[in-house]
C-alpha atoms as a PDB file:
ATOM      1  CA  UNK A   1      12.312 -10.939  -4.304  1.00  0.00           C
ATOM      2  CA  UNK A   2      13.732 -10.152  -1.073  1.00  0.00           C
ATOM      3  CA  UNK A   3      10.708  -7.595  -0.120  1.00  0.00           C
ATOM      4  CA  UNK A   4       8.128 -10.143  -0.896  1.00  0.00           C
ATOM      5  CA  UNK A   5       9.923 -12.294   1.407  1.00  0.00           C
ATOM      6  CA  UNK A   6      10.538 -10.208   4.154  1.00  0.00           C
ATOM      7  CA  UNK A   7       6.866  -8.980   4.185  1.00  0.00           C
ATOM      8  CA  UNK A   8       4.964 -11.652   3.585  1.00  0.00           C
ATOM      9  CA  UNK A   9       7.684 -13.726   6.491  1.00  0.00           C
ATOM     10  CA  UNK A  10       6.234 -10.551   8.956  1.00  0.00           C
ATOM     11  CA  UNK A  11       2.742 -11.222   8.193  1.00  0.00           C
ATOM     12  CA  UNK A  12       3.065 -14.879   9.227  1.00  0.00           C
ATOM     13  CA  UNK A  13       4.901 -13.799  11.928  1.00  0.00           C
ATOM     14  CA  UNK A  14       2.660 -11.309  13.123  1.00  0.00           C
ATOM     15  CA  UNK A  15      -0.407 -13.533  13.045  1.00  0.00           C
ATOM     16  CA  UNK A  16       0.793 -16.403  15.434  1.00  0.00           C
ATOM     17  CA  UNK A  17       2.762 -13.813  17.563  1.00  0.00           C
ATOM     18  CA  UNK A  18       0.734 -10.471  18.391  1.00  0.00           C
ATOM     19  CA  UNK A  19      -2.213 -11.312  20.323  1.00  0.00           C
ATOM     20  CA  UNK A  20      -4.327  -8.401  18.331  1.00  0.00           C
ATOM     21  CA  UNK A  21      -3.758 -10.794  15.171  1.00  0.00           C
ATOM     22  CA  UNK A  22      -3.949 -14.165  16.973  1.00  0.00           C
ATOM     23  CA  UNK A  23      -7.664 -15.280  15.431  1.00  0.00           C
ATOM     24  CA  UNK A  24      -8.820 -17.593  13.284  1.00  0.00           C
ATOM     25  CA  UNK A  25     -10.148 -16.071  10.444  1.00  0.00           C
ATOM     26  CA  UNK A  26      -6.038 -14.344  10.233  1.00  0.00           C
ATOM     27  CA  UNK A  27      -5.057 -18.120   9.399  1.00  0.00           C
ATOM     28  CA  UNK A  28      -6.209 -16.745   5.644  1.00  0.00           C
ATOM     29  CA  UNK A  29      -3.779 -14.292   5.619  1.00  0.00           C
ATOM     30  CA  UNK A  30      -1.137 -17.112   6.748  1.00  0.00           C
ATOM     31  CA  UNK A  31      -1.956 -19.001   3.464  1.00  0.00           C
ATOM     32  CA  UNK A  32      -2.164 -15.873   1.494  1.00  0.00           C
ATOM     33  CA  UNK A  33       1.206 -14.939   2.763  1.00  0.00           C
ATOM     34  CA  UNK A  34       2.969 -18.956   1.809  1.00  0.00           C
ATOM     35  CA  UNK A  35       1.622 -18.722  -1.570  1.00  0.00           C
ATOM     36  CA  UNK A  36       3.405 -15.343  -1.820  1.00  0.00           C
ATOM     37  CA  UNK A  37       6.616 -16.585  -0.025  1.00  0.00           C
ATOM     38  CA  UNK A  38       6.416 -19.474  -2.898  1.00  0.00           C
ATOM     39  CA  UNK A  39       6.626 -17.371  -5.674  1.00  0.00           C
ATOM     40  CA  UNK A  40       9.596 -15.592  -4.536  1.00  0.00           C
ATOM     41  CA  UNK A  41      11.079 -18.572  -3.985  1.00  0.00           C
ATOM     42  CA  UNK A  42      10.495 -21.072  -6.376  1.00  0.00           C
ATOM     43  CA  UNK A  43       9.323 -18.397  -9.531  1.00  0.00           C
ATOM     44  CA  UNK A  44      10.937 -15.299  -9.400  1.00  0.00           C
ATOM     45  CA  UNK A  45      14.905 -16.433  -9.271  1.00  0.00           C
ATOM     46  CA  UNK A  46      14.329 -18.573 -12.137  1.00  0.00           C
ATOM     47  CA  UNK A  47      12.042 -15.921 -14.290  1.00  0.00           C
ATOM     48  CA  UNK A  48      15.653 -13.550 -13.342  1.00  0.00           C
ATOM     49  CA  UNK A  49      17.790 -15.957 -14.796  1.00  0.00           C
ATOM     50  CA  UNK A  50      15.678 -16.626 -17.655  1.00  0.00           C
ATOM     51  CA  UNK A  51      15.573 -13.048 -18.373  1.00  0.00           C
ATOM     52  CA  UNK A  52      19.294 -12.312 -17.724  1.00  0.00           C
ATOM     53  CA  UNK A  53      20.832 -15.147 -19.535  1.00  0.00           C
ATOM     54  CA  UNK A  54      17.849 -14.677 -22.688  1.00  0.00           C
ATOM     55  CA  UNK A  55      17.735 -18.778 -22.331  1.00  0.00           C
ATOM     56  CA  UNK A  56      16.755 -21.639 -20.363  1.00  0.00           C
ATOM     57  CA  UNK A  57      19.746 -23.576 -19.233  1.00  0.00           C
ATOM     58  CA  UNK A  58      17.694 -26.209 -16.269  1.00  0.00           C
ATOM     59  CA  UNK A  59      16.621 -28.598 -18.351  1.00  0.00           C
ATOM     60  CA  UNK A  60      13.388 -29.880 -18.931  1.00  0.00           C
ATOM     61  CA  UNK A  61      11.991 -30.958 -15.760  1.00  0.00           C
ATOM     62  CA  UNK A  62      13.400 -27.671 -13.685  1.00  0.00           C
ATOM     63  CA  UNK A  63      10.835 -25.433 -16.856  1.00  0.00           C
ATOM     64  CA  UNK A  64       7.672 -28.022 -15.473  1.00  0.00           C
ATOM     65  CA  UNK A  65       8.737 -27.494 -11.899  1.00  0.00           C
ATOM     66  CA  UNK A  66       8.813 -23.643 -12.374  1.00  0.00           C
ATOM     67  CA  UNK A  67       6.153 -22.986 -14.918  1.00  0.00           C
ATOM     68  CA  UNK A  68       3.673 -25.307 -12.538  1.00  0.00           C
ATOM     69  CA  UNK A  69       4.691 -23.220  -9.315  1.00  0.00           C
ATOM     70  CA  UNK A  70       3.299 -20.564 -10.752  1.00  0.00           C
ATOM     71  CA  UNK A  71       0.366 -21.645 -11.792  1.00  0.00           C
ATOM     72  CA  UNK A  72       0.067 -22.889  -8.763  1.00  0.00           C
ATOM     73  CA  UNK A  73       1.179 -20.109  -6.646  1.00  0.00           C
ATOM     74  CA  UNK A  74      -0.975 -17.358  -8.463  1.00  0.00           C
ATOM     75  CA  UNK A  75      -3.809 -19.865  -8.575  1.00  0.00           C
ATOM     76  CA  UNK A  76      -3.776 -20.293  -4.826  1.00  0.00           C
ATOM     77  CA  UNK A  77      -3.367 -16.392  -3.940  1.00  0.00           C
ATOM     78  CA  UNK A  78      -6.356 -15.606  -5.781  1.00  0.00           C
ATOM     79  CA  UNK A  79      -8.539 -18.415  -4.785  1.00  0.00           C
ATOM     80  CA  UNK A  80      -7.475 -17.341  -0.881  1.00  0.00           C
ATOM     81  CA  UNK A  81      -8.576 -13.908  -1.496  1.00  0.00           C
ATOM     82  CA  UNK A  82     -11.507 -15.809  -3.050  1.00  0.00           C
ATOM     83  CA  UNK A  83     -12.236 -17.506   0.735  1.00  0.00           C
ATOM     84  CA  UNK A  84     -10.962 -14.475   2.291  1.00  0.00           C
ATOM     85  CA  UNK A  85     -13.853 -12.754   0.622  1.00  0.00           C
ATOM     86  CA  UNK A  86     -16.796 -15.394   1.467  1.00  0.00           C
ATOM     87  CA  UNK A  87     -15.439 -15.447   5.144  1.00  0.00           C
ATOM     88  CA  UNK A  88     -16.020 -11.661   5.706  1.00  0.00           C
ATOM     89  CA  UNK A  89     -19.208 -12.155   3.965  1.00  0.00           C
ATOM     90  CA  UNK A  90     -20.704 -14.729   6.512  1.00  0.00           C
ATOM     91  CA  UNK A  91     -18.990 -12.499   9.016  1.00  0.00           C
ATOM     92  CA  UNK A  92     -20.830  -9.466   7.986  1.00  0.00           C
ATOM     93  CA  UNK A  93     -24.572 -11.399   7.507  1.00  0.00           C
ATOM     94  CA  UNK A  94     -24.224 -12.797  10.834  1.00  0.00           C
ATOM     95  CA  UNK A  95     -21.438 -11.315  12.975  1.00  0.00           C
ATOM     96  CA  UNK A  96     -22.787 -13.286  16.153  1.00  0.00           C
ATOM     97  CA  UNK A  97     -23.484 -16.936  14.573  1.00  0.00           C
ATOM     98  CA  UNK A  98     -21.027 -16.788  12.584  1.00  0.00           C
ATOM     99  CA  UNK A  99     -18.193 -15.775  14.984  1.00  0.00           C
ATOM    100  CA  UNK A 100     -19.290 -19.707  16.582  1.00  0.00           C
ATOM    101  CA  UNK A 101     -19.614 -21.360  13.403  1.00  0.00           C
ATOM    102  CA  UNK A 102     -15.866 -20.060  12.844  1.00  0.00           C
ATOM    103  CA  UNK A 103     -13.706 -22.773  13.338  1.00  0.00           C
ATOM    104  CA  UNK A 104     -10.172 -23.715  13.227  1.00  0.00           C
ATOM    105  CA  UNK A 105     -11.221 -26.467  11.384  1.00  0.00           C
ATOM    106  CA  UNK A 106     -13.505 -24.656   9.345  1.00  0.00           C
ATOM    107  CA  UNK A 107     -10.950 -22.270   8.192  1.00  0.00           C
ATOM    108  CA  UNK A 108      -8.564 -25.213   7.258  1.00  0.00           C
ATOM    109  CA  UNK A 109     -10.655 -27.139   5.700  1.00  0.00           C
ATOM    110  CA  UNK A 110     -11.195 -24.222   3.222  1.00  0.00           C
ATOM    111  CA  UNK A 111      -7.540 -23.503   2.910  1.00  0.00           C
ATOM    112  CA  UNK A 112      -6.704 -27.072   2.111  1.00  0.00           C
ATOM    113  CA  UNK A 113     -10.027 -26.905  -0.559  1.00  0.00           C
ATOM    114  CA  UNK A 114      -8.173 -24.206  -2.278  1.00  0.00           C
ATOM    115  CA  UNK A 115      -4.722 -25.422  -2.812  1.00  0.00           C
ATOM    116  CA  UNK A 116      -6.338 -28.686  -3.934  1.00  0.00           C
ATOM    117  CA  UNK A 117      -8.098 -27.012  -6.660  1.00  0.00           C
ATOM    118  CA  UNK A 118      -4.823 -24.693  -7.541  1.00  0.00           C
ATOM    119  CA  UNK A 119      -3.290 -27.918  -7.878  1.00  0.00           C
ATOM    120  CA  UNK A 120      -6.151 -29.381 -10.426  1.00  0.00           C
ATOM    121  CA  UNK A 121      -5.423 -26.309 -12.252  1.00  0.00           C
ATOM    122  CA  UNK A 122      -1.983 -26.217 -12.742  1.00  0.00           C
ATOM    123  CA  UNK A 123      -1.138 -30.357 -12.517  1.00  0.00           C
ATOM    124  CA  UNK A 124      -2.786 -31.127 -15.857  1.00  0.00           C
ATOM    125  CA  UNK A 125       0.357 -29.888 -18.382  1.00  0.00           C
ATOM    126  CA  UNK A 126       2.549 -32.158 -16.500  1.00  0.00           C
ATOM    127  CA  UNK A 127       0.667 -35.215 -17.580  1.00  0.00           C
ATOM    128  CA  UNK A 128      -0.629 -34.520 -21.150  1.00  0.00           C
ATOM    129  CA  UNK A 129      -2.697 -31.540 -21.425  1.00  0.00           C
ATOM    130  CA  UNK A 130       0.339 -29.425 -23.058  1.00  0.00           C
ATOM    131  CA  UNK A 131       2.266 -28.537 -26.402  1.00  0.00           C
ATOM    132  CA  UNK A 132       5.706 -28.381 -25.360  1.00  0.00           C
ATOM    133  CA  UNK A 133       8.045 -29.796 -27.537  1.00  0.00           C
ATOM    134  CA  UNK A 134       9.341 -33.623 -27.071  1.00  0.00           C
ATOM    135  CA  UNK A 135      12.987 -32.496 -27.826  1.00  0.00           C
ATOM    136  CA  UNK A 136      14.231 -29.958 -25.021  1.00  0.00           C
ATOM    137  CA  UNK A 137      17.513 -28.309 -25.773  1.00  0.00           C
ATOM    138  CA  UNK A 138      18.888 -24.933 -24.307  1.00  0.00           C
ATOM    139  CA  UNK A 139      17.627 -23.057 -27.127  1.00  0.00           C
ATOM    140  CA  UNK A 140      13.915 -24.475 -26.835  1.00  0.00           C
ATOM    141  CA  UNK A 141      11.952 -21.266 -24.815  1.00  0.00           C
ATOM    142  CA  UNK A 142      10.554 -22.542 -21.387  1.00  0.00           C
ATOM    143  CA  UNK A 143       6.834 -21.015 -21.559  1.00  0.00           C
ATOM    144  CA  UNK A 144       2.958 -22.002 -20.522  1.00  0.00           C
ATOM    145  CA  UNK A 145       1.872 -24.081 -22.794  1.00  0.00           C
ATOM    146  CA  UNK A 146      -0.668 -22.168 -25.397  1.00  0.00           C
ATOM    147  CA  UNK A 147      -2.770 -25.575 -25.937  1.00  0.00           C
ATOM    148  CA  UNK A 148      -6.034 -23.911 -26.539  1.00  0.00           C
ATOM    149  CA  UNK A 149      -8.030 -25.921 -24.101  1.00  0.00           C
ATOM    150  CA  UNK A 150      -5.895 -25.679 -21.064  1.00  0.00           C
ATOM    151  CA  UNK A 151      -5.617 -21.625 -21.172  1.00  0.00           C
ATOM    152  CA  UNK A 152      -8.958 -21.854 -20.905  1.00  0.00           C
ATOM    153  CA  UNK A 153      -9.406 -24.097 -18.452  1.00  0.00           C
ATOM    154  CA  UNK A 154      -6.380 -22.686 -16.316  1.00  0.00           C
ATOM    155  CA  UNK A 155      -7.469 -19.057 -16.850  1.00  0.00           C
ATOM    156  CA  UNK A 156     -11.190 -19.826 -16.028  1.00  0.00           C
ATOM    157  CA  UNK A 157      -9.845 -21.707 -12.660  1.00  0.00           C
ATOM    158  CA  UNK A 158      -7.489 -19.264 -11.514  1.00  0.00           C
ATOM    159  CA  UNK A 159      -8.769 -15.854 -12.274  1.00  0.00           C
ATOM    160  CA  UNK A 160     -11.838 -15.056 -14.440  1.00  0.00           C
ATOM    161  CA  UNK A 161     -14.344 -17.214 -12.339  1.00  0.00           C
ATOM    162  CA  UNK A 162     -12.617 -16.522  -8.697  1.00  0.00           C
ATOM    163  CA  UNK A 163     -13.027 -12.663 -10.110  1.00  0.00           C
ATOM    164  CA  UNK A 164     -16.398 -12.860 -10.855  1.00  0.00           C
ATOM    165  CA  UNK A 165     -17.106 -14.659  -7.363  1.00  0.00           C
ATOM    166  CA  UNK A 166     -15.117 -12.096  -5.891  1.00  0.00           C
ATOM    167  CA  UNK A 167     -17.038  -8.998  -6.809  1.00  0.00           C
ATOM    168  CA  UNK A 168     -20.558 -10.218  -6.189  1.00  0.00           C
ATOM    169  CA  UNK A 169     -19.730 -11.471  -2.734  1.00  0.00           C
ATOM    170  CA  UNK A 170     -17.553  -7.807  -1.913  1.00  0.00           C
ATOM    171  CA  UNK A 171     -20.790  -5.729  -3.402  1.00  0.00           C
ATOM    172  CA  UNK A 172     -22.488  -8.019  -1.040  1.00  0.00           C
ATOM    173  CA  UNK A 173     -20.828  -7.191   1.337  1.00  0.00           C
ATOM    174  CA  UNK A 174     -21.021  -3.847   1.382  1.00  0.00           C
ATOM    175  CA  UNK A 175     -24.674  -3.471   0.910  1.00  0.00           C
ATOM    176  CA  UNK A 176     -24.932  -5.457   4.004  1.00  0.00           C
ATOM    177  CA  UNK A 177     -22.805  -3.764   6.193  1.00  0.00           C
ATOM    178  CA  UNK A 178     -24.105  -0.206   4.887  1.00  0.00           C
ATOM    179  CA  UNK A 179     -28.133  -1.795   5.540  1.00  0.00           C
ATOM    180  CA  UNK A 180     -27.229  -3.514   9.311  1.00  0.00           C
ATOM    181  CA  UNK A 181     -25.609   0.389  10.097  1.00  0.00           C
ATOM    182  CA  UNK A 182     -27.902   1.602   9.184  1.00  0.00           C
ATOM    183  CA  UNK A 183     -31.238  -1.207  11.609  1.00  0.00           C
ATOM    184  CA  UNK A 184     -30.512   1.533  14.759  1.00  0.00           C
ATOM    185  CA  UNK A 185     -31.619  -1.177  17.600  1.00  0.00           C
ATOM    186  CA  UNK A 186     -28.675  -3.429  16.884  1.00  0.00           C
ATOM    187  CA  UNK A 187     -27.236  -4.839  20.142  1.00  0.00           C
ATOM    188  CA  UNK A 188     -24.145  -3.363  21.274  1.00  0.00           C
ATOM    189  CA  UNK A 189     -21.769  -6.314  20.745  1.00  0.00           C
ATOM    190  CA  UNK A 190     -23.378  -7.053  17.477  1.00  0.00           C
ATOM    191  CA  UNK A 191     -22.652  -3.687  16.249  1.00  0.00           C
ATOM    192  CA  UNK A 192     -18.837  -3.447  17.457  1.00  0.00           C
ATOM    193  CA  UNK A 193     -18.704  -7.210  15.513  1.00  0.00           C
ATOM    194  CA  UNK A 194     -20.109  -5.704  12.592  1.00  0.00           C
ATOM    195  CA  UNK A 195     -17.957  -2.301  12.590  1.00  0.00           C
ATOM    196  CA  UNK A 196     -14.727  -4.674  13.188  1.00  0.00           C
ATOM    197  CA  UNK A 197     -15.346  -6.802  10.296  1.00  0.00           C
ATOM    198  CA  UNK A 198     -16.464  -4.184   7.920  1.00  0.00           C
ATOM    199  CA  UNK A 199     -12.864  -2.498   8.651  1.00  0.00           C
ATOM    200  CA  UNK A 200     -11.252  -6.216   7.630  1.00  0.00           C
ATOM    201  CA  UNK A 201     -13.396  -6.419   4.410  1.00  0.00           C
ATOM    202  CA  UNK A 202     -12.222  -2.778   2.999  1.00  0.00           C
ATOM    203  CA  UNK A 203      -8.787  -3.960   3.662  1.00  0.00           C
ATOM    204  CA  UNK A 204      -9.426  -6.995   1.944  1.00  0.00           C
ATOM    205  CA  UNK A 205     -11.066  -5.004  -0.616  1.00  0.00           C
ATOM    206  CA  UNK A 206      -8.076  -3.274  -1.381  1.00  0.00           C
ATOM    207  CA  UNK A 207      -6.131  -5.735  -1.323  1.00  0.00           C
ATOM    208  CA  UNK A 208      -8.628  -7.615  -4.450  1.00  0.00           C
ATOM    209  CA  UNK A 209      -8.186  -4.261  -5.721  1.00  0.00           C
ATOM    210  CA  UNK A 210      -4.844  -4.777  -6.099  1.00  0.00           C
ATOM    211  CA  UNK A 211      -4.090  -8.084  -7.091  1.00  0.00           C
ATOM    212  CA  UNK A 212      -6.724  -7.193 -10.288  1.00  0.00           C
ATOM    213  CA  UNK A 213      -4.659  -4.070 -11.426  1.00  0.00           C
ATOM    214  CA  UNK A 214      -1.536  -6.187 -11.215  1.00  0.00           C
ATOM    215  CA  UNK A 215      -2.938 -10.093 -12.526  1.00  0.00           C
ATOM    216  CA  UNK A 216      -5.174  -8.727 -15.563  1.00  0.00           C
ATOM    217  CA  UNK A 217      -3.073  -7.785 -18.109  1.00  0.00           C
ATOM    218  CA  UNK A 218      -1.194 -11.179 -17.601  1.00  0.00           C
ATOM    219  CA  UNK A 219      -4.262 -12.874 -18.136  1.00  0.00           C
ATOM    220  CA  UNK A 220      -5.753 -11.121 -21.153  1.00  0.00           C
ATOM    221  CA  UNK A 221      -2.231 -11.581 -22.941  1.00  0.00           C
ATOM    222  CA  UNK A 222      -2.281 -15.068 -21.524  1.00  0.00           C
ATOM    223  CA  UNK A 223      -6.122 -15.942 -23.169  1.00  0.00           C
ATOM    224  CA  UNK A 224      -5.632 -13.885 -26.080  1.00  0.00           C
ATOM    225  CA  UNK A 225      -1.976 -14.821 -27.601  1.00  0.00           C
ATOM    226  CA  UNK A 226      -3.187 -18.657 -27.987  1.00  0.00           C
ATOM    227  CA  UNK A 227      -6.241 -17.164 -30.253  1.00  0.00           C
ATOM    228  CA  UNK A 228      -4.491 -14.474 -32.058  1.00  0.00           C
ATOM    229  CA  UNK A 229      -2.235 -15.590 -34.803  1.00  0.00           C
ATOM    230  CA  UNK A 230      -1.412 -12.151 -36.099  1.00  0.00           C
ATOM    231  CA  UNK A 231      -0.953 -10.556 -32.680  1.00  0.00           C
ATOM    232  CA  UNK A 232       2.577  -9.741 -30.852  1.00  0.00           C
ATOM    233  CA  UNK A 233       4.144  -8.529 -27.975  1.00  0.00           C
ATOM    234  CA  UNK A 234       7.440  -8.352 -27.235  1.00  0.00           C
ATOM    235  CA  UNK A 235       9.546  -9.849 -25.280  1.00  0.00           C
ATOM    236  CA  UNK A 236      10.127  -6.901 -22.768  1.00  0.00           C
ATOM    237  CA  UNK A 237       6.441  -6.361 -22.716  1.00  0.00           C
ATOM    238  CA  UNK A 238       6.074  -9.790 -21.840  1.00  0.00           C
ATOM    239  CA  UNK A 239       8.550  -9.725 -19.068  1.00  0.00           C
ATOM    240  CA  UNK A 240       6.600  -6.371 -17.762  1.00  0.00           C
ATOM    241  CA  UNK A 241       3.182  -7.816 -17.878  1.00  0.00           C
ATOM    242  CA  UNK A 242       3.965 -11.024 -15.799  1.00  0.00           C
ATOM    243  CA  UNK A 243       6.313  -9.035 -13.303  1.00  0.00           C
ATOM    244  CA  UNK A 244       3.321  -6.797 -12.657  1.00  0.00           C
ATOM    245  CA  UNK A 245       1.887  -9.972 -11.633  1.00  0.00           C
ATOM    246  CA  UNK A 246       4.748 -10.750  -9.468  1.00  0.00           C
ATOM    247  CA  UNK A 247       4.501  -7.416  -7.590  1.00  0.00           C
ATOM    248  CA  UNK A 248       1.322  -8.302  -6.264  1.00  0.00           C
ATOM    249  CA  UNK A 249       3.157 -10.691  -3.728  1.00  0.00           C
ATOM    250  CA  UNK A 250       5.179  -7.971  -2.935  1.00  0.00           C
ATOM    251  CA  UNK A 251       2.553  -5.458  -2.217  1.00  0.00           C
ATOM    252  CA  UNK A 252      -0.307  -7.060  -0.017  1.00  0.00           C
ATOM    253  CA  UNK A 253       2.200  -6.733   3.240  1.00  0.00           C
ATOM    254  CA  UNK A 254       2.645  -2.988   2.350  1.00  0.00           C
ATOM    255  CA  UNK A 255      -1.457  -3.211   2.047  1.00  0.00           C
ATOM    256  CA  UNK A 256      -1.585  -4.786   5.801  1.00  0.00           C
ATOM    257  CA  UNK A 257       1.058  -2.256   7.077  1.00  0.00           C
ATOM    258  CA  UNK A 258      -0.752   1.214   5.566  1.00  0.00           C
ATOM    259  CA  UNK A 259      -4.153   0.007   6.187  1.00  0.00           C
ATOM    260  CA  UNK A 260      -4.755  -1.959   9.533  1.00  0.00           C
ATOM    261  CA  UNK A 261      -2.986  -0.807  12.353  1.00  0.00           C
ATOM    262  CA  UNK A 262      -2.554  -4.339  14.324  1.00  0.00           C
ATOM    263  CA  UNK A 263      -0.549  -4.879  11.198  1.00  0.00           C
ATOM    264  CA  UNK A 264       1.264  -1.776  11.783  1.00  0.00           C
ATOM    265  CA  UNK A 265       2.065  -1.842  15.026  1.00  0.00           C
ATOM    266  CA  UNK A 266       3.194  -5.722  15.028  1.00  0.00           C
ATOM    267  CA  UNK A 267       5.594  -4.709  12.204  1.00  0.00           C
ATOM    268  CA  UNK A 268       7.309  -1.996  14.124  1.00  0.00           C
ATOM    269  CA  UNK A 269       7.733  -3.768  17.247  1.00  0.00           C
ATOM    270  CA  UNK A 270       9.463  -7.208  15.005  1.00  0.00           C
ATOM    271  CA  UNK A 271      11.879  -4.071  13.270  1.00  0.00           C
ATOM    272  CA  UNK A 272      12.095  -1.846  16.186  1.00  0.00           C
ATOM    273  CA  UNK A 273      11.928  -3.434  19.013  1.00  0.00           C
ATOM    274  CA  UNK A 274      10.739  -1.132  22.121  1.00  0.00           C
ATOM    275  CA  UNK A 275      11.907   1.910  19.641  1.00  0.00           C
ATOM    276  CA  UNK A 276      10.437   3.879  17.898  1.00  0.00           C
ATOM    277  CA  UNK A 277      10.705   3.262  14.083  1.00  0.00           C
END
């Protein structure tokens, strides 16, 4: 909990400070980073406790206030890297017109599109669209609901569709950064565009990569459970799966700091100082 903090704290850090990372299109990266700040703050103590103490002593409205953070939270850090992607795409199609078109305004009126529509997705338990039990005690298990029509709804919203957007626009993106490398009378300024954003998109791509590997098992547990009658998992498995989830938060600022060097460098000079780490 403390690593996602600290990390995803530098990245936010290193955007509006370090002149390198001072652009626009890094105001992404901000969001990306509060959404992963959020779930260490407001999802991980409490899945701890839960764990530790093998009940859930809050109460009622503390289990809707943590189980809808995390919809939330993971909703909004996919459908960032979801914008993320479609950014470097336009980027990479037009490098030029596109570095104009690139607004402050633009970029923020994307953000705020996508933590309106994380809160669509996770809002609806909290005013119907549930099964939780009317009677809440400290023996009643705080979980996601498993109403059949919400986990598909939610899962569509925050992962399966995104996922699917995802790909085609990075394979996209790829093909047409490989094709413009390849159409030899490209201006100068064009090309070092091009080149700069192609770098951003692989790190992006890794960082998709990532969140994937460590959000699809929860996922196909979380769509398959509500369908299964005859399947289990245990407890520890289930604790496993959705921490794997939780370690994506952890990881994209270890992503930043291996992969781009602005990254890099602002991180050692916020640790080190003038020293040498």
């Amino acid at each position: 909990m403390i690593g996602t903090m600290i990390g995803n704290v530098l990245v936010i850090i290193s955007v509006f400070t370090y002149k390198p990372l001072r652009n626009v299109q890094n105001i992404f990266l901000v969001s990306l980073a509060g959404a992963d700040i959020a779930v260490s703050v407001c999802v991980m103590p409490f899945n701890v406790a839960y764990s530790i103490m093998g009940k859930w002593i809050f109460g009622l409205h503390m289990c809707k206030f943590w189980l809808t953070c995390d919809v939330l939270c993971c909703t909004a850090s996919i459908l960032n890297l979801c914008a993320i992607a479609l950014d470097r795409y336009w980027a990479i199609h037009d490098p030029i017109n596109y570095a104009q078109k690139r607004t402050l305004n633009r970029v923020l009126c994307m953000i705020f599109s996508v933590w309106v529509i994380s809160t669509l997705i996770s809002v609806p338990p909290l005013i119907g669209w549930n099964d939780w039990p009317e009677v809440f005690t400290s023996d009643t298990p705080c979980k996601l609901t498993e109403e059949r029509g919400y986990v598909i709804y939610s899962a569509s919203g925050s992962f399966f569709i995104p996922l699917v957007i995802m790909t085609v626009v990075y394979i996209k993106i790829f093909q047409t950064a490989r094709n413009r490398i390849i159409r030899s009378y490209m201006e100068q300024k064009e090309r070092i565009c091009l080149q700069k954003e192609r770098r951003a998109a692989q790190v992006l791509g890794i960082v998709m990569g990532v969140f994937v590997l460590c959000w699809l098992p929860f996922f196909m547990m979380y769509v398959i459970l509500p369908f299964c009658e005859n399947c289990y998992i245990s407890d520890d498995m289930i604790n496993f799966i959705t921490w794997l989830g939780y370690m994506n938060s952890a990881l994209n600022p270890v992503i930043y700091t291996v992969f781009n060097t602005d990254f890099r460098k602002s991180f050692q000079r916020l640790l080190c100082g003038r020293r040498r780490c």
